[in-house]
C-alpha atoms as a PDB file:
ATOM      1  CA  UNK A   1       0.000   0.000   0.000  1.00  0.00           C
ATOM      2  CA  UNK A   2       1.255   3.679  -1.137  1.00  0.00           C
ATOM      3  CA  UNK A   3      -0.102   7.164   0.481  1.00  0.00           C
ATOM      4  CA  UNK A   4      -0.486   9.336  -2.524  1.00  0.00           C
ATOM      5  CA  UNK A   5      -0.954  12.811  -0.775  1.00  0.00           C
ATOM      6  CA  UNK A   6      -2.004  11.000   2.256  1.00  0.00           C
ATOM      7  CA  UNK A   7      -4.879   9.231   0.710  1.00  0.00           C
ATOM      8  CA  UNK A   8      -4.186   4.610   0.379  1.00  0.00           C
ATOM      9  CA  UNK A   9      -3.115   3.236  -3.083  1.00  0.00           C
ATOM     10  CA  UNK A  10      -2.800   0.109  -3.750  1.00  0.00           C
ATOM     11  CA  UNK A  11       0.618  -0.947  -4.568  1.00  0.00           C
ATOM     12  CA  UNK A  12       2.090  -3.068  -7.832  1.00  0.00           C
ATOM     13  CA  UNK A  13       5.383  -4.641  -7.709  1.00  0.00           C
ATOM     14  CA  UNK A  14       7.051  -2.609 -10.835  1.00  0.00           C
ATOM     15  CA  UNK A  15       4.596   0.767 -10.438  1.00  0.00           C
ATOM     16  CA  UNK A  16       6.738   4.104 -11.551  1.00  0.00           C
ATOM     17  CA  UNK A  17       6.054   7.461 -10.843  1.00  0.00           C
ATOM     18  CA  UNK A  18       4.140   7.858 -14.017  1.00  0.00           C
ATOM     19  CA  UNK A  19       1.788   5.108 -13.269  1.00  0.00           C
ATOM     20  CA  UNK A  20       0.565   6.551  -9.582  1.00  0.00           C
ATOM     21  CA  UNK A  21       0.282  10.345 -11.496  1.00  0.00           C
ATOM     22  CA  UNK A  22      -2.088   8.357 -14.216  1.00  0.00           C
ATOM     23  CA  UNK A  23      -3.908   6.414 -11.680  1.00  0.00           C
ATOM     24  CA  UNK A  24      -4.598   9.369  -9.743  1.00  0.00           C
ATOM     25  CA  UNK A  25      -5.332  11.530 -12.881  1.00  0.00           C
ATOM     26  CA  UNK A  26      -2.687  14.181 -12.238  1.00  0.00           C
ATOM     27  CA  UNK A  27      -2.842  15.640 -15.572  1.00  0.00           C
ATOM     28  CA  UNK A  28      -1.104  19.032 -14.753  1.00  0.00           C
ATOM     29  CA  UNK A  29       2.095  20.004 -16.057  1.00  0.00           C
ATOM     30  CA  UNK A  30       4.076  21.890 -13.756  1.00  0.00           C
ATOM     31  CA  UNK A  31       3.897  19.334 -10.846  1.00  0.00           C
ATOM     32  CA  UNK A  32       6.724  18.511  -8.404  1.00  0.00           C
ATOM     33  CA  UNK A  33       6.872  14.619  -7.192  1.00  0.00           C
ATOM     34  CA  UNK A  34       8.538  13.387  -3.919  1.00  0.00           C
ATOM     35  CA  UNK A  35       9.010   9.654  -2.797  1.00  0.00           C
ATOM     36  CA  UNK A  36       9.856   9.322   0.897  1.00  0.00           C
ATOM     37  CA  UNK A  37      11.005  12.996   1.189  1.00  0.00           C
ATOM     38  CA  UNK A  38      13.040  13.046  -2.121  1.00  0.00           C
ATOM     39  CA  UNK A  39      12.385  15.066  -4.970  1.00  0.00           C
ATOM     40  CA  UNK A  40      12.329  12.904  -8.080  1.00  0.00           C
ATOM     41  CA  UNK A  41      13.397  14.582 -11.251  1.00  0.00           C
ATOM     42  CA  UNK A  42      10.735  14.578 -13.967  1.00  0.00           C
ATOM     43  CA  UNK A  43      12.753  12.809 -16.784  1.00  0.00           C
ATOM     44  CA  UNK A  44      12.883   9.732 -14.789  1.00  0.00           C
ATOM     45  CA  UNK A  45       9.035   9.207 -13.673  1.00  0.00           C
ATOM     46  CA  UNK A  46       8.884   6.686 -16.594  1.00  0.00           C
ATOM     47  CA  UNK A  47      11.342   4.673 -15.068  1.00  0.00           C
ATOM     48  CA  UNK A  48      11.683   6.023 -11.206  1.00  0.00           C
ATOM     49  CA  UNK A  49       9.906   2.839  -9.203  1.00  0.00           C
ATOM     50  CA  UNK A  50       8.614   3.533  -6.112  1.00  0.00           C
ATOM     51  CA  UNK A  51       8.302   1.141  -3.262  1.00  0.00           C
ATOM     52  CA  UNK A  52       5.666  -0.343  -1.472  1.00  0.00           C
ATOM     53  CA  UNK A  53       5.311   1.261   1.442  1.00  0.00           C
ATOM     54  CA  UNK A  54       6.469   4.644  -0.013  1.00  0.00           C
ATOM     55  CA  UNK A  55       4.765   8.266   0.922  1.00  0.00           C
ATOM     56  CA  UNK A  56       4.488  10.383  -2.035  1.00  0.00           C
ATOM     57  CA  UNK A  57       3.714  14.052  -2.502  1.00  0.00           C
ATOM     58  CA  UNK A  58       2.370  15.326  -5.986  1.00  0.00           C
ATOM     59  CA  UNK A  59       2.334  19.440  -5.892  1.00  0.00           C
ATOM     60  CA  UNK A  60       0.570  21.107  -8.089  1.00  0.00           C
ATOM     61  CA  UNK A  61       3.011  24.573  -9.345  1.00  0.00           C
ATOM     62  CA  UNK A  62       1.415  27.814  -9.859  1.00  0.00           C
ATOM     63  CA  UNK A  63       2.392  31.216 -10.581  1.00  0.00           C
ATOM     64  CA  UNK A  64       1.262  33.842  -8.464  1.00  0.00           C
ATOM     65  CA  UNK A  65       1.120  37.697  -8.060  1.00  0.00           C
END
């Protein structure tokens, strides 16, 4: 089991970064993802696995003024 922004996900041996932001419909561009307190870079959420067990953050990035 993941926490996705503190809400359960179910966890699948192999999942990446990009399958918990599809799963969860994260569809906006400017995000910022962390597993376990560590930013992960966007060019590796194809292949960046995450762990079972893991606490992720997805933040949303907007401009303000």
């Amino acid at each position: 089991m993941l926490r996705v922004n503190d809400t359960p996900l179910e966890f699948e041996a192999g999942m990446t970064v990009r399958d918990i932001l599809r799963r969860r419909n994260y569809v906006w561009r400017m995000i910022a993802v962390y597993v376990n307190g560590e930013l992960v870079p966007r060019t590796t959420y194809d292949t960046r696995q995450v762990p079972d067990g893991a606490d992720v953050k997805v933040i949303h990035q907007i401009a303000g003024g």
